[in-house]
PDB file of N, CA and C in Angstrom:
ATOM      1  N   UNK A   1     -19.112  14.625  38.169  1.00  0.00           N
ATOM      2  CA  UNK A   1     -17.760  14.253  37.753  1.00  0.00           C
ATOM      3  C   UNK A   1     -17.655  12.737  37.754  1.00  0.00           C
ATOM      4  N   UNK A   2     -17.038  11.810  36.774  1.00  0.00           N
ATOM      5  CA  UNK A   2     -16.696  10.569  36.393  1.00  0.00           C
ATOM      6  C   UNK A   2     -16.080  10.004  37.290  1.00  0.00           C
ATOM      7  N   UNK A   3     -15.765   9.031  37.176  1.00  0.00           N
ATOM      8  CA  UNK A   3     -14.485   8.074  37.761  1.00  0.00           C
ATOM      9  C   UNK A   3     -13.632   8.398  37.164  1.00  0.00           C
ATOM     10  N   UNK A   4     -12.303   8.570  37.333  1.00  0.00           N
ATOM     11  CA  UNK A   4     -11.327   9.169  36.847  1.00  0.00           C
ATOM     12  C   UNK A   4     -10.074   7.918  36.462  1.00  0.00           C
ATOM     13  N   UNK A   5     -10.139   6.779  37.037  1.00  0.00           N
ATOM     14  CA  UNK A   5      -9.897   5.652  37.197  1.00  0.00           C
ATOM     15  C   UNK A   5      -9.814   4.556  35.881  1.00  0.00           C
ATOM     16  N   UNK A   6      -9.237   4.559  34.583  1.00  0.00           N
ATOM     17  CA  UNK A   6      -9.630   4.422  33.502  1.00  0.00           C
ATOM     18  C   UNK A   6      -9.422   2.581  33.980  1.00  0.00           C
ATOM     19  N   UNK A   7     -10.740   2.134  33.206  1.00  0.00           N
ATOM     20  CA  UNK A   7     -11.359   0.293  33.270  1.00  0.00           C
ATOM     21  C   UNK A   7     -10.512  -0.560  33.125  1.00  0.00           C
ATOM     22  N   UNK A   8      -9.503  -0.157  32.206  1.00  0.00           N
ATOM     23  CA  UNK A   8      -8.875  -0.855  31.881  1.00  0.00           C
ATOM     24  C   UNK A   8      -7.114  -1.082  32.415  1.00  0.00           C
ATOM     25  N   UNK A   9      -7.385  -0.753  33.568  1.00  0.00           N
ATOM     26  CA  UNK A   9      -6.080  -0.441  34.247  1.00  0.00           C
ATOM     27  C   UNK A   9      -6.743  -0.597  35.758  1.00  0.00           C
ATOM     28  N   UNK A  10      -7.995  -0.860  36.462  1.00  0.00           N
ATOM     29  CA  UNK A  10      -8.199  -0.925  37.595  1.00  0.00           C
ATOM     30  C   UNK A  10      -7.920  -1.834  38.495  1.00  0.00           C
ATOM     31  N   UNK A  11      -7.607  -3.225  37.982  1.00  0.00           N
ATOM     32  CA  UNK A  11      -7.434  -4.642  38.905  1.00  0.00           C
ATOM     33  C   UNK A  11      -5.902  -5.011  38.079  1.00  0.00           C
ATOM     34  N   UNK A  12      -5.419  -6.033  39.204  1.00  0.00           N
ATOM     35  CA  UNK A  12      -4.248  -6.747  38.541  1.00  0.00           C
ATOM     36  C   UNK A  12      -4.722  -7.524  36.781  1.00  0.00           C
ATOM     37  N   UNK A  13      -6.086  -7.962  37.104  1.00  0.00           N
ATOM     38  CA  UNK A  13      -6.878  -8.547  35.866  1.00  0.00           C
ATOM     39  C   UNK A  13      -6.616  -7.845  34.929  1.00  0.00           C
ATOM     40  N   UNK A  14      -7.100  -6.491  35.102  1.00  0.00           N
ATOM     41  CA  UNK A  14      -7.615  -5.819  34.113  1.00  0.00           C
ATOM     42  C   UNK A  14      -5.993  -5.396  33.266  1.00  0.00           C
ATOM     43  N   UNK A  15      -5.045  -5.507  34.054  1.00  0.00           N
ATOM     44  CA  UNK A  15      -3.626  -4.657  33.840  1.00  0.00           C
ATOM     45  C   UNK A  15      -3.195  -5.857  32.620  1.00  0.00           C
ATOM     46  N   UNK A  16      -3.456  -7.249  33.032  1.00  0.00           N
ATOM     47  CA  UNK A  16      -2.857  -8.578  32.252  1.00  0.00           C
ATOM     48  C   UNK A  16      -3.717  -8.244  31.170  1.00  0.00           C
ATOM     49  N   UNK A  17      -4.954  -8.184  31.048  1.00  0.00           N
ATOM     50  CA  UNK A  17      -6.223  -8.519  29.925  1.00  0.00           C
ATOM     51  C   UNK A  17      -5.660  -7.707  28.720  1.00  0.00           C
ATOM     52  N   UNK A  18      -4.996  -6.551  29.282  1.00  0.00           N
ATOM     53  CA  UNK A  18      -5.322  -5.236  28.646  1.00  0.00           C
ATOM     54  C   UNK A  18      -3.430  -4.676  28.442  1.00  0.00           C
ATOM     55  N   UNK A  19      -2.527  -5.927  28.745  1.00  0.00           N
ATOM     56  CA  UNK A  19      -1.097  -5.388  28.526  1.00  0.00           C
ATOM     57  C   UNK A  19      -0.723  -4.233  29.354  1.00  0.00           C
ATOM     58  N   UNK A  20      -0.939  -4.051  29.685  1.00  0.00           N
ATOM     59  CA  UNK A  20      -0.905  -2.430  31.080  1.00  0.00           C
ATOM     60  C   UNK A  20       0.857  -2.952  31.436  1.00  0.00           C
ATOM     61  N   UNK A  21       1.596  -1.716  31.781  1.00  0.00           N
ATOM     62  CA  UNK A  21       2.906  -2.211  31.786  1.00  0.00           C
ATOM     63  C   UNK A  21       2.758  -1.242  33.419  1.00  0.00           C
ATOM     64  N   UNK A  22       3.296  -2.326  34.490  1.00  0.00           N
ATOM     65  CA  UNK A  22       2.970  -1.873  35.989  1.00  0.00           C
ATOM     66  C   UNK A  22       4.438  -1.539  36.450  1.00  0.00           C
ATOM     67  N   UNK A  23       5.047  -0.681  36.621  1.00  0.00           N
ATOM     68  CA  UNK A  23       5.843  -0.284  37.970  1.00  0.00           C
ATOM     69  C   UNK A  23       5.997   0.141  39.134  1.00  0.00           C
ATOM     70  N   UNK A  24       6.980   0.178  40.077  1.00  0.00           N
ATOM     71  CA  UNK A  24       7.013   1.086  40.891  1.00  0.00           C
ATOM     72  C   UNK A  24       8.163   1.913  40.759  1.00  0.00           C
ATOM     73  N   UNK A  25       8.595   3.085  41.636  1.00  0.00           N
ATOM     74  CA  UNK A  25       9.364   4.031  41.086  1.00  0.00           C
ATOM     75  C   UNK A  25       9.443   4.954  42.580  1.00  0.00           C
ATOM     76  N   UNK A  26      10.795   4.603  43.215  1.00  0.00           N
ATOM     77  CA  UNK A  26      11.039   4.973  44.202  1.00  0.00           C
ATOM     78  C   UNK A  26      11.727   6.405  44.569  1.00  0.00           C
ATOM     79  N   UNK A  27      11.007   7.535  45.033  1.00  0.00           N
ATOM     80  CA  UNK A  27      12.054   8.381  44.416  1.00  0.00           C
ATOM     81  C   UNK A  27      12.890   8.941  45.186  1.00  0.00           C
ATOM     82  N   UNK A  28      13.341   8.282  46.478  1.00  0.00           N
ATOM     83  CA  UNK A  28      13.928   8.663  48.042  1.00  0.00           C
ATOM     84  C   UNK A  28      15.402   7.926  46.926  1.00  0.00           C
ATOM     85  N   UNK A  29      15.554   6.497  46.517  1.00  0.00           N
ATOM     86  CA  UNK A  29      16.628   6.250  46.041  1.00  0.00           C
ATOM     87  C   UNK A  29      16.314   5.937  44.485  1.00  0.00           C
ATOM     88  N   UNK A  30      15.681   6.679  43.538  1.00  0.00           N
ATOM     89  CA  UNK A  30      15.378   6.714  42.401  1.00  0.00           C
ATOM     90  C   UNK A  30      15.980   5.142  42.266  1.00  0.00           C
ATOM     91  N   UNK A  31      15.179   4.187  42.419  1.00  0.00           N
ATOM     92  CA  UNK A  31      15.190   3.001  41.627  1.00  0.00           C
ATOM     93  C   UNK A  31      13.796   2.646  41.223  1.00  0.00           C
ATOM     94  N   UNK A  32      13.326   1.850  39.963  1.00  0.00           N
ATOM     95  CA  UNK A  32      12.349   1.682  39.352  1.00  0.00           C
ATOM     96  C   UNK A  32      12.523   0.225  39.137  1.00  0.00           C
ATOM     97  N   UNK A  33      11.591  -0.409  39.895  1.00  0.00           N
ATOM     98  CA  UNK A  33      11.083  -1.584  39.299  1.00  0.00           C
ATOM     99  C   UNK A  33       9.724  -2.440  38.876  1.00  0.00           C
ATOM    100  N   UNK A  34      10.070  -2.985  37.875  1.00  0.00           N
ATOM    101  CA  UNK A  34       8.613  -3.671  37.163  1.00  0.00           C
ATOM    102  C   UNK A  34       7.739  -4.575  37.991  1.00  0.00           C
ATOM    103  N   UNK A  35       6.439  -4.552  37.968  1.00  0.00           N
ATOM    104  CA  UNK A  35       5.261  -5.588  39.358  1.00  0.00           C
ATOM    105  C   UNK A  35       5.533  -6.970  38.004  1.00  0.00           C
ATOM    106  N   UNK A  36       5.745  -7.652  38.609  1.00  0.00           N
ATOM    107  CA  UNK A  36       5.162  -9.311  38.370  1.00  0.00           C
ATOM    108  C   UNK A  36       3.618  -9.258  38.185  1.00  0.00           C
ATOM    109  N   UNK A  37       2.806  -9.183  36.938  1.00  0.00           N
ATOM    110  CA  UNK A  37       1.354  -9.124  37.451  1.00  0.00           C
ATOM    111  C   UNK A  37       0.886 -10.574  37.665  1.00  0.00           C
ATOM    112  N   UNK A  38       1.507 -11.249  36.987  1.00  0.00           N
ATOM    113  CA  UNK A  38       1.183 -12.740  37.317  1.00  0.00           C
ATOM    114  C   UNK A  38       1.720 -13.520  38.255  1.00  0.00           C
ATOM    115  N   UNK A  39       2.408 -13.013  39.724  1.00  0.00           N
ATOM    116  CA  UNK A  39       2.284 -13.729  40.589  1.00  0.00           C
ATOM    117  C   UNK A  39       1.714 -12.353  41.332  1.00  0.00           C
ATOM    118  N   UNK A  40       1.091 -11.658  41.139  1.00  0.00           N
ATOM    119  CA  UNK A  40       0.623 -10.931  42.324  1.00  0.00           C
ATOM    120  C   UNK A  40      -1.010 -11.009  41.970  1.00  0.00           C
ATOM    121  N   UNK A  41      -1.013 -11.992  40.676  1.00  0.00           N
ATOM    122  CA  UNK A  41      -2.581 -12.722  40.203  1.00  0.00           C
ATOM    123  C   UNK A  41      -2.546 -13.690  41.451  1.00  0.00           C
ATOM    124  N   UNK A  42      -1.734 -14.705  41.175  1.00  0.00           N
ATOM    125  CA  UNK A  42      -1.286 -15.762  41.700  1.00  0.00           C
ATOM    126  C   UNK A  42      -1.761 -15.602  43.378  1.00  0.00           C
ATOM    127  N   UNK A  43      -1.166 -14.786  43.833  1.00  0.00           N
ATOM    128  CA  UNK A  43      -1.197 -14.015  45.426  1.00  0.00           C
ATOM    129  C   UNK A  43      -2.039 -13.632  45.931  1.00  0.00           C
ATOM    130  N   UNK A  44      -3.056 -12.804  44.974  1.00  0.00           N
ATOM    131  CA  UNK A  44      -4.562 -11.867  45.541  1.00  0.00           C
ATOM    132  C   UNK A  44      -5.284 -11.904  44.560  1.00  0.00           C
ATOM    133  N   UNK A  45      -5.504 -12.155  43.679  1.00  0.00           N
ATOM    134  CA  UNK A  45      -6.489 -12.757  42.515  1.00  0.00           C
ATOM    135  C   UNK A  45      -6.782 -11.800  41.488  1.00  0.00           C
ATOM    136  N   UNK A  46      -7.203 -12.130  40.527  1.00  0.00           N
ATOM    137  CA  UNK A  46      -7.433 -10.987  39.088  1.00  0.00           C
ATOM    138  C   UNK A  46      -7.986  -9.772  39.878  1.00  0.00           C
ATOM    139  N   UNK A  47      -8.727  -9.744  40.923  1.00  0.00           N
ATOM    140  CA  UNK A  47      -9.428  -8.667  41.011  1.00  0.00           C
ATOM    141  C   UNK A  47      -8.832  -7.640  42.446  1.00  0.00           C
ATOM    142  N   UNK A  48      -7.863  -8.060  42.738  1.00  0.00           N
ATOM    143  CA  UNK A  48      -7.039  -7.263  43.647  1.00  0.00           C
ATOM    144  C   UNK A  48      -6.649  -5.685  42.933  1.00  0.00           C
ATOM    145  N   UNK A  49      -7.057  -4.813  43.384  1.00  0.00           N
ATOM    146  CA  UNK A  49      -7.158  -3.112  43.399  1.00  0.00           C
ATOM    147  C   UNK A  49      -5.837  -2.894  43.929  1.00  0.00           C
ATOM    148  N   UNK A  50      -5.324  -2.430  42.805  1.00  0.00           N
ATOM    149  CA  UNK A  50      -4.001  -1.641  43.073  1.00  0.00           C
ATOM    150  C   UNK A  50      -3.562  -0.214  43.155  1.00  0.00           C
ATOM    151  N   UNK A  51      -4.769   0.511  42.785  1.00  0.00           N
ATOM    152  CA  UNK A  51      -5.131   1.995  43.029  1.00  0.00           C
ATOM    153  C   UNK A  51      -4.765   2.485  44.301  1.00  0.00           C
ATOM    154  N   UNK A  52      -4.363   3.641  44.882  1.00  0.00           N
ATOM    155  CA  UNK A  52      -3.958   4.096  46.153  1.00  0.00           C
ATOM    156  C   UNK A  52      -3.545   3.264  47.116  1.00  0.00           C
ATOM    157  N   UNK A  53      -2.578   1.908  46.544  1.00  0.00           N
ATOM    158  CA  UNK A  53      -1.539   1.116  47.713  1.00  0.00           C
ATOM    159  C   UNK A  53      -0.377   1.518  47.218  1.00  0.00           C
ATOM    160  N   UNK A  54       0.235   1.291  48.596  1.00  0.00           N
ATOM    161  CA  UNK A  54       1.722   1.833  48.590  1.00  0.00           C
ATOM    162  C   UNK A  54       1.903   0.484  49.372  1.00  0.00           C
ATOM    163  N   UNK A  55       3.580  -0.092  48.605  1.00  0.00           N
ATOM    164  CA  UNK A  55       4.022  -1.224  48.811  1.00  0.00           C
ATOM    165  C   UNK A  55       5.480  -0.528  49.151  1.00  0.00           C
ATOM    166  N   UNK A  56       6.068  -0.384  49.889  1.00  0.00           N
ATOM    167  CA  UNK A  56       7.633  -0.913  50.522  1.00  0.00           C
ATOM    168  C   UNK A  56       8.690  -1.096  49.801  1.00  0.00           C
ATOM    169  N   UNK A  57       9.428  -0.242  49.107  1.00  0.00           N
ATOM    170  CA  UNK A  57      11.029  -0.424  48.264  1.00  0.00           C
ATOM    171  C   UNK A  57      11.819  -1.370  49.044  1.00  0.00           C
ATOM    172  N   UNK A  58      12.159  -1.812  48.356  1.00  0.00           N
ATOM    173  CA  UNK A  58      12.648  -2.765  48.624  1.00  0.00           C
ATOM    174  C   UNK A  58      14.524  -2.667  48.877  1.00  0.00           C
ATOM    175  N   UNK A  59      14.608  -1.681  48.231  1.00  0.00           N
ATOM    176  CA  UNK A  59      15.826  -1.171  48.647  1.00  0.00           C
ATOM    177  C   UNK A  59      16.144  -0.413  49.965  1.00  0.00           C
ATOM    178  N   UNK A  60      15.367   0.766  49.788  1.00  0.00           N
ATOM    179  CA  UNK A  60      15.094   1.640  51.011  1.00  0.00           C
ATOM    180  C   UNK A  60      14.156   1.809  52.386  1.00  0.00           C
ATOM    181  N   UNK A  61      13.279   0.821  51.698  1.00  0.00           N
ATOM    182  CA  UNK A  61      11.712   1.097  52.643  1.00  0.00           C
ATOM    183  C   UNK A  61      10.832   2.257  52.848  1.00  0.00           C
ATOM    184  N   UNK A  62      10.994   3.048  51.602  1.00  0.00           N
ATOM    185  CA  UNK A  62      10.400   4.225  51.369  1.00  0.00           C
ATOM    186  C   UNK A  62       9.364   3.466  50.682  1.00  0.00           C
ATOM    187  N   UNK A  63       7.557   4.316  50.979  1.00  0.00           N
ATOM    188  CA  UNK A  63       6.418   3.502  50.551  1.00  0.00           C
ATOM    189  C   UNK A  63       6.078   4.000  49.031  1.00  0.00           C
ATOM    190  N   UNK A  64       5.775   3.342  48.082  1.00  0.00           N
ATOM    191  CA  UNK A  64       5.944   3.516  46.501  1.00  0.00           C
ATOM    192  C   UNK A  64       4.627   2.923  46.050  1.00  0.00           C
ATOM    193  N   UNK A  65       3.978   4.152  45.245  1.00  0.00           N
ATOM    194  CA  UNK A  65       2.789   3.864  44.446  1.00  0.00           C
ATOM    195  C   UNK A  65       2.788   2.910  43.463  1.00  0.00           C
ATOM    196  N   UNK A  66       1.779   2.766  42.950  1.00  0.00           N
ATOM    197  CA  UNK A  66       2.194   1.773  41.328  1.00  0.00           C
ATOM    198  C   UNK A  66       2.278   2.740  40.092  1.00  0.00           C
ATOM    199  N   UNK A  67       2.698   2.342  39.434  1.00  0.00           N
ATOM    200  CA  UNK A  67       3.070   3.205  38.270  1.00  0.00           C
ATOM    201  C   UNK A  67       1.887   2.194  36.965  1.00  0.00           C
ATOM    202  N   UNK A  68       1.609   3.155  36.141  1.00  0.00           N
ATOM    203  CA  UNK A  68       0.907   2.135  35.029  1.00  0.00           C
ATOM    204  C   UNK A  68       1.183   2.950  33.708  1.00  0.00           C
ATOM    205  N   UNK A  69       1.179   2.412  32.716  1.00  0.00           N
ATOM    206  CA  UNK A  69       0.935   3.071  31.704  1.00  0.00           C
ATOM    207  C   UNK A  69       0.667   1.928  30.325  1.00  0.00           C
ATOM    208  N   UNK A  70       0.035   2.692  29.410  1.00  0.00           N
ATOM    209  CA  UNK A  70      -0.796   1.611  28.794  1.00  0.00           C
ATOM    210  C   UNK A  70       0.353   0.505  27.184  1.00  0.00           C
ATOM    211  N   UNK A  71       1.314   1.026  27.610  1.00  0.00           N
ATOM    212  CA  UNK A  71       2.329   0.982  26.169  1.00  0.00           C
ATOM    213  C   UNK A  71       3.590   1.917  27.025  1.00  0.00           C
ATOM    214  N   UNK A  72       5.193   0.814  26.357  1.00  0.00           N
ATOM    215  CA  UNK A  72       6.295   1.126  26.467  1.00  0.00           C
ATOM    216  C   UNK A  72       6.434   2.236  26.294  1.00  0.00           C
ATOM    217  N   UNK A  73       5.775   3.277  25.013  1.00  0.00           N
ATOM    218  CA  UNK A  73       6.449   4.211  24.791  1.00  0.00           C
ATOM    219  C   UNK A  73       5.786   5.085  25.362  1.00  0.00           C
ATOM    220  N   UNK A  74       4.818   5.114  26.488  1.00  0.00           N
ATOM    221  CA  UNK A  74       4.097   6.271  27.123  1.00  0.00           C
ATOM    222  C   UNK A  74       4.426   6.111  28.030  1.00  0.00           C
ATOM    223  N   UNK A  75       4.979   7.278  29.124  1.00  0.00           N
ATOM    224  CA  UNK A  75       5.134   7.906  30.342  1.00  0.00           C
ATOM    225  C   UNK A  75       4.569   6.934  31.516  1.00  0.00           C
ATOM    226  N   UNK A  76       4.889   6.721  32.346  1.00  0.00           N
ATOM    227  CA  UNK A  76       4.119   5.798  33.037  1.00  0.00           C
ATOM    228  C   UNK A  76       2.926   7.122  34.484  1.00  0.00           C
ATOM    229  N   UNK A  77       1.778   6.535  34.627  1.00  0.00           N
ATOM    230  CA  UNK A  77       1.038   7.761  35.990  1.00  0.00           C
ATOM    231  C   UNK A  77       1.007   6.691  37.155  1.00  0.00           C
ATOM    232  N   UNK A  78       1.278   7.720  38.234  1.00  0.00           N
ATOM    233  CA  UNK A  78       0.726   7.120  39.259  1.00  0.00           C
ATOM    234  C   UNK A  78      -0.486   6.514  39.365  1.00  0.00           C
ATOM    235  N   UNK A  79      -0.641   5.193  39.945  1.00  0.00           N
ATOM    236  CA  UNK A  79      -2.044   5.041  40.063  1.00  0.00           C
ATOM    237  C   UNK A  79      -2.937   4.860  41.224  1.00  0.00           C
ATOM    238  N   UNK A  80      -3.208   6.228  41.679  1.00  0.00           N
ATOM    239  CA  UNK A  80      -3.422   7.380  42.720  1.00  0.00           C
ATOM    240  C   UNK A  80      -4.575   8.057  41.941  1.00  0.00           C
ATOM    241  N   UNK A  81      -5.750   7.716  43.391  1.00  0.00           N
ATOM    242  CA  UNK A  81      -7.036   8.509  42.689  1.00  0.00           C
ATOM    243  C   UNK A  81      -6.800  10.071  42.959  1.00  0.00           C
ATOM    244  N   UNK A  82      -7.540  10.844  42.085  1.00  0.00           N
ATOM    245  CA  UNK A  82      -7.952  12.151  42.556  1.00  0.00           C
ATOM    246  C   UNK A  82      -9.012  12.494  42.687  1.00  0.00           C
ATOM    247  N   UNK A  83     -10.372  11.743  42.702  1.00  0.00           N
ATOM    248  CA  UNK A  83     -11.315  12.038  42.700  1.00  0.00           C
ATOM    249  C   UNK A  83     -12.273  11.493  44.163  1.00  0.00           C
ATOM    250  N   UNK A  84     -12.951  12.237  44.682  1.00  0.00           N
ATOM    251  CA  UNK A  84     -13.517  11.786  46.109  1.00  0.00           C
ATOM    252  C   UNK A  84     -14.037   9.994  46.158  1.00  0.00           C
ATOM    253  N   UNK A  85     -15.124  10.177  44.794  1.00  0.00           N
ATOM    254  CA  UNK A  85     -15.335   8.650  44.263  1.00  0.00           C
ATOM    255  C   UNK A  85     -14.746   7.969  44.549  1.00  0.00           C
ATOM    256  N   UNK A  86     -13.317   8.195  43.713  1.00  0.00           N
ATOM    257  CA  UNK A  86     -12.266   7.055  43.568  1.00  0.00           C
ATOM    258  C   UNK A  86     -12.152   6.446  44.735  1.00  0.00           C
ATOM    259  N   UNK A  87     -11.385   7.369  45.626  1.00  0.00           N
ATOM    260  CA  UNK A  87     -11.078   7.571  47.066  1.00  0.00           C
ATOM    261  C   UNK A  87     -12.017   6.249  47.706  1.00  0.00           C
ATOM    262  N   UNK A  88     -13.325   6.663  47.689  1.00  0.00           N
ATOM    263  CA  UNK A  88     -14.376   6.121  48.963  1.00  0.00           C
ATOM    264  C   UNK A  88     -14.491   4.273  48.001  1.00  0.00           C
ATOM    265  N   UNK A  89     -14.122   4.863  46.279  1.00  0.00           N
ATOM    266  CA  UNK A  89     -14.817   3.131  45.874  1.00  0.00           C
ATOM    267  C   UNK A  89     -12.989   2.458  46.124  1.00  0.00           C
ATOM    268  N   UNK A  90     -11.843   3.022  46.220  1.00  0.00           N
ATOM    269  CA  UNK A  90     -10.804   2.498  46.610  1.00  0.00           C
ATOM    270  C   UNK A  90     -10.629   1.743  48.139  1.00  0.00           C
ATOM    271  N   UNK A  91     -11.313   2.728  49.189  1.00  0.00           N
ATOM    272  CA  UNK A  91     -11.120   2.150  50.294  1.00  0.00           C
ATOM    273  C   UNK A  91     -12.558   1.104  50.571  1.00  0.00           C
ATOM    274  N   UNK A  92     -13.326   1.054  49.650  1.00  0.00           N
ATOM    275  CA  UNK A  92     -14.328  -0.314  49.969  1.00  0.00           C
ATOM    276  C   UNK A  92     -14.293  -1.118  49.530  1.00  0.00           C
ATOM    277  N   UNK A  93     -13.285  -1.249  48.388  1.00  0.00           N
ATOM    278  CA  UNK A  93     -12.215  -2.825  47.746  1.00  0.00           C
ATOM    279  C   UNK A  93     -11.427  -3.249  48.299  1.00  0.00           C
ATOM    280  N   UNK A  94     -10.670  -2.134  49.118  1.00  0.00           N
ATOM    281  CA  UNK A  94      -9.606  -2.524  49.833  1.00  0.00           C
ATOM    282  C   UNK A  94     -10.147  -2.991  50.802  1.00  0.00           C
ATOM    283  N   UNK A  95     -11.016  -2.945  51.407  1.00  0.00           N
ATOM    284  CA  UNK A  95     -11.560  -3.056  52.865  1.00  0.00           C
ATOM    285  C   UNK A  95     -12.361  -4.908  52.544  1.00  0.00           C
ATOM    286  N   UNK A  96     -12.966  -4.774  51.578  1.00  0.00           N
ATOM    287  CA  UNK A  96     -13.301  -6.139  51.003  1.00  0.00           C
ATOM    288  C   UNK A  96     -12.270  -7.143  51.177  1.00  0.00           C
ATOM    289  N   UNK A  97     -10.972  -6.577  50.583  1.00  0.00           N
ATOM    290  CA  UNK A  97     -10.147  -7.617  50.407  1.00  0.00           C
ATOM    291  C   UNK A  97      -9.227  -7.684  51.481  1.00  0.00           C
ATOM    292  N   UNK A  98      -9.283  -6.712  52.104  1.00  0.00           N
ATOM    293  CA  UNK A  98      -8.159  -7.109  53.541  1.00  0.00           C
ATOM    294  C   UNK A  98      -8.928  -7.761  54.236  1.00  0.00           C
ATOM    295  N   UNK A  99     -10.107  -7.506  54.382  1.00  0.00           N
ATOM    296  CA  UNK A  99     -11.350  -7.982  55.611  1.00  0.00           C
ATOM    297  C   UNK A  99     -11.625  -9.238  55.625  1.00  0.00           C
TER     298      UNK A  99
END
């Protein structure tokens, strides 16, 4: 089984390179708001992994995935692995970059 993780949506980089439209989407107080990708370039660098983090509403403090989708007029997905891969190559980027 593949990476399930499509290339062009994996780093803050890849989201700018490639127009990727990023949200989050809270659903304890259904509010939705858009990521800044260019100061969260700015913050942790093109290659910061945004796959399976949960960041903090800001309204509520309920923890909120990222949302992506590739164009306005498509649905936005969580961007939440499902695949064991994902999983183990998610927590050894993350672990890179917190470490």
């Amino acid at each position: 089984m593949g990476c399930l993780i499509p290339t062009w949506a994996g780093t803050v980089g890849d989201c700018i390179d490639n127009g990727v439209i990023v949200k989050r989407y809270c659903e304890r107080c259904q509010r939705r708001d858009p990521v800044d990708l260019a100061a969260m370039k700015a913050a942790h660098g093109a290659d910061y992994w945004l796959w399976d983090r949960r960041t903090p509403c800001r309204y509520c403090g309920g923890m909120l995935p990222f949302m992506f989708s590739p164009e306005s007029t498509t649905p936005t997905t969580p961007m939440i692995s499902t695949n064991r891969h994902d999983v183990a190559r998610s927590a050894r980027i993350r672990a890179q970059q917190d470490g």
